[in-house]
Protein backbone atom coordinates (compact mmCIF):
# COMPACT_ATOMS: atom_id res chain seq x y z
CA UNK A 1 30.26 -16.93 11.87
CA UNK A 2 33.93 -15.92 13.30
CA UNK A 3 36.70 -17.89 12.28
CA UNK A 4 40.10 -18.22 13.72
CA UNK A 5 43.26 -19.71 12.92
CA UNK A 6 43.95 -23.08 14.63
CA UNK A 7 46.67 -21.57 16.56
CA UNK A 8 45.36 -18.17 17.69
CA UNK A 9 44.21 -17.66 21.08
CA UNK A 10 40.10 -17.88 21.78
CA UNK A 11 38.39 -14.83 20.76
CA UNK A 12 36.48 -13.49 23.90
CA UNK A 13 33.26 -11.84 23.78
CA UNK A 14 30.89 -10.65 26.66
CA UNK A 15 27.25 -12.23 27.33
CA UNK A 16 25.65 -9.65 25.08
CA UNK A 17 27.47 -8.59 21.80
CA UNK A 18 26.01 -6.47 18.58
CA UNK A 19 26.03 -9.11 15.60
CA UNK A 20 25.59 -8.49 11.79
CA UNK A 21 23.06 -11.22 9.80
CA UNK A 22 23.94 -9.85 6.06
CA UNK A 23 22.07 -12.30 5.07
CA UNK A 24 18.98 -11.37 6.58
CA UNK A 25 19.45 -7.53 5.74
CA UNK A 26 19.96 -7.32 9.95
CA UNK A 27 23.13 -4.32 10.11
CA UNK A 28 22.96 -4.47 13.64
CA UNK A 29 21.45 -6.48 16.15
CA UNK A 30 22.44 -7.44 20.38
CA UNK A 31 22.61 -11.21 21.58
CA UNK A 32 23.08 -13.02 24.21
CA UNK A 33 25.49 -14.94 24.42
CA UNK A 34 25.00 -18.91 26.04
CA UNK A 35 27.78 -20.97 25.48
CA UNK A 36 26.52 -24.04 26.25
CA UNK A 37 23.38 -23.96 23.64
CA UNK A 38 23.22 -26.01 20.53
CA UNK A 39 20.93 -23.63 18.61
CA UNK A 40 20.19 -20.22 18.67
CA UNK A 41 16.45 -18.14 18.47
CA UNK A 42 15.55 -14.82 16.89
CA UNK A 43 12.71 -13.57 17.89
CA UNK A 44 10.22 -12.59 14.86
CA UNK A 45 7.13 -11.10 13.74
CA UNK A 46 4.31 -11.17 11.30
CA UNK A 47 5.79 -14.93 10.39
CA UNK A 48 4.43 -16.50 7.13
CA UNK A 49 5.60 -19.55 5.84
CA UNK A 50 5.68 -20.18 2.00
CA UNK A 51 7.40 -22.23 -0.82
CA UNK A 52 9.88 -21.10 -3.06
CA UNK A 53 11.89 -23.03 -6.06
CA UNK A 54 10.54 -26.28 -3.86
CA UNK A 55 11.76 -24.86 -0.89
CA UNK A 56 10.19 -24.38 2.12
CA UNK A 57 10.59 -20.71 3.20
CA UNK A 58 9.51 -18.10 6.01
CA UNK A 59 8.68 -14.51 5.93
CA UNK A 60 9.01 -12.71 8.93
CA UNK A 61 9.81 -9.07 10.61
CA UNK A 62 12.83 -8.45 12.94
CA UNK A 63 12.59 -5.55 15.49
CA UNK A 64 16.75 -5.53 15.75
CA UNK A 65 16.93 -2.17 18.10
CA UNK A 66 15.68 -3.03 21.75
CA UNK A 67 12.38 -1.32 22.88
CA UNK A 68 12.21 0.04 18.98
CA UNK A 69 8.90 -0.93 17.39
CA UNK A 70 9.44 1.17 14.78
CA UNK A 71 12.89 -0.19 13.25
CA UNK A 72 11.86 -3.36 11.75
CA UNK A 73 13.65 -5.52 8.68
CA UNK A 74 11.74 -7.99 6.58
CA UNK A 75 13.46 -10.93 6.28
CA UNK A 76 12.86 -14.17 4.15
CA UNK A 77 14.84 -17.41 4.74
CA UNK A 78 15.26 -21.18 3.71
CA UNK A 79 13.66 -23.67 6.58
CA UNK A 80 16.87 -25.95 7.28
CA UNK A 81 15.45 -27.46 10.52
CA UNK A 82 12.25 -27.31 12.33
């Protein structure tokens, strides 16, 4: 998430930027940018939902490097929202 000072000027970004999600384990990944959305999608792989502590989780793999099968992450995350 980028935060700014209430009185500095908008940041300005293009309509594809390289992210970080640290806490996925993602270093590097490109999105699009859509200013009018609400929520946001990641596409993912090999998804497996489990529970963890009481908490319903998902396992997945991230391809973060376009047209790059063969970089992947695996990533594990809470279920906030469905």
């Amino acid at each position: 998430m980028v935060t700014r000072a209430h009185d500095e000027e908008p940041l300005v970004i293009g309509w594809r930027e390289w992210l970080v999600l640290p806490d996925l384990g993602i270093a590097r990944v490109k999105a699009k940018t859509d200013t009018g959305a609400r929520t946001s999608a990641l596409h993912a792989d090999e998804l497996e939902r489990f529970v963890a502590r009481g908490r319903p989780m998902a396992r997945f793999v991230v391809h973060p490097l376009q047209r790059n099968r063969e970089t992947f992450v695996h990533c594990e995350a809470e279920i906030v929202d469905e």
